[in-house]
Protein backbone atom coordinates (compact mmCIF):
# COMPACT_ATOMS: atom_id res chain seq x y z
CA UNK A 1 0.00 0.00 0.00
CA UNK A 2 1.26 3.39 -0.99
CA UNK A 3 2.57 5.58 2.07
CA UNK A 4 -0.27 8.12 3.07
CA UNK A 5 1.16 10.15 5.04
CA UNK A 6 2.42 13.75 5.65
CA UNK A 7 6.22 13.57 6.55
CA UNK A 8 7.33 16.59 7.34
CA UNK A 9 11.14 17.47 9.11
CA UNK A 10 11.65 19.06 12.15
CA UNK A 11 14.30 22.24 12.65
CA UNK A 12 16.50 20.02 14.19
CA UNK A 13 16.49 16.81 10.84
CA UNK A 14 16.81 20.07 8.69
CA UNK A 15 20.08 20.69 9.88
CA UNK A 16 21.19 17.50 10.19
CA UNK A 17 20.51 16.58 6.35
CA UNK A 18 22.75 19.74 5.84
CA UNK A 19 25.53 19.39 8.69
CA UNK A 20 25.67 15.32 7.44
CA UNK A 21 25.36 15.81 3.58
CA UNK A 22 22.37 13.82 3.38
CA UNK A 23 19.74 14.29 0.88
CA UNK A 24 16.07 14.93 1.17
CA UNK A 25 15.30 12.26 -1.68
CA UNK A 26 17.18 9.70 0.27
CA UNK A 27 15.24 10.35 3.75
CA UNK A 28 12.10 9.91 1.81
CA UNK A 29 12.98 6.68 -0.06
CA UNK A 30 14.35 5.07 2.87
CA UNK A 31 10.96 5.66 4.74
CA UNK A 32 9.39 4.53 1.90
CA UNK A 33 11.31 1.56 1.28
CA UNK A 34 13.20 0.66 4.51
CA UNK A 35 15.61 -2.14 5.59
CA UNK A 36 14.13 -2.46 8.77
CA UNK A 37 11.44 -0.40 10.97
CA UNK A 38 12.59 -0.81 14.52
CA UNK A 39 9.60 0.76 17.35
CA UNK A 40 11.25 1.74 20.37
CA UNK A 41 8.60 3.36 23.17
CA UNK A 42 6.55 5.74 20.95
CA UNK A 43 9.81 6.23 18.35
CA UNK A 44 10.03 4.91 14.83
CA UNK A 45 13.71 4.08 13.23
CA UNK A 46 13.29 3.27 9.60
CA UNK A 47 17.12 1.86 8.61
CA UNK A 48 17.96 2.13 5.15
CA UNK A 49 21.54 0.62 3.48
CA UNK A 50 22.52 2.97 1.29
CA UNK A 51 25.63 2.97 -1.32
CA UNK A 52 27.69 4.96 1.32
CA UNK A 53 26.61 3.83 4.52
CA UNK A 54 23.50 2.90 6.53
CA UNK A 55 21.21 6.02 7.42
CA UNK A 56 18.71 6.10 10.56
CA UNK A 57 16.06 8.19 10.79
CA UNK A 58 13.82 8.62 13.76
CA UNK A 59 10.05 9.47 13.83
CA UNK A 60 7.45 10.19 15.82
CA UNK A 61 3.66 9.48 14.16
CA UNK A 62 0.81 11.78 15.03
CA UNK A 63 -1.97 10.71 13.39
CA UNK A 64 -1.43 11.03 9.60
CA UNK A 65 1.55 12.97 10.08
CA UNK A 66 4.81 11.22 10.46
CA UNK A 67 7.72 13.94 11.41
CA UNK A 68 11.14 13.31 11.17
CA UNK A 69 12.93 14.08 14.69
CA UNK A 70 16.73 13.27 13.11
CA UNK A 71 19.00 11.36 11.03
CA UNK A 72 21.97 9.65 10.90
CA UNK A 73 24.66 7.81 9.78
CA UNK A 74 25.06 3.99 11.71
């Protein structure tokens, strides 16, 4: 089923996309298409491999939002 949601990134996963050189296309692909979806507490970490290294980012859903709280390299 096709993703229906809002993602949207917080201040905070705006500047790490910039401070970690990591593109918006890739966030939203590896949501989309994710290794692994890991639910920690009330926390989503969608794990993507990607040709230069495996990102994480976390999430938080609120209803048909899903909002990106940061992102990293593993």
């Amino acid at each position: 089923s096709k993703l229906k949601m809002d993602i949207t990134f917080t201040a905070h996963a705006e500047w790490r996309l910039t401070k970690r050189k990591i593109l918006r296309e890739e966030v939203l692909d590896a949501i989309k298409y994710p290794d692994i979806i890991l639910k920690k507490y009330s926390k989503y970490y969608y794990q993507k491999q990607l040709g230069r290294g495996a990102l994480e980012i976390v999430c938080e859903k609120t209803g048909k939002s899903l909002n990106i709280i940061t992102l990293y390299w593993l």
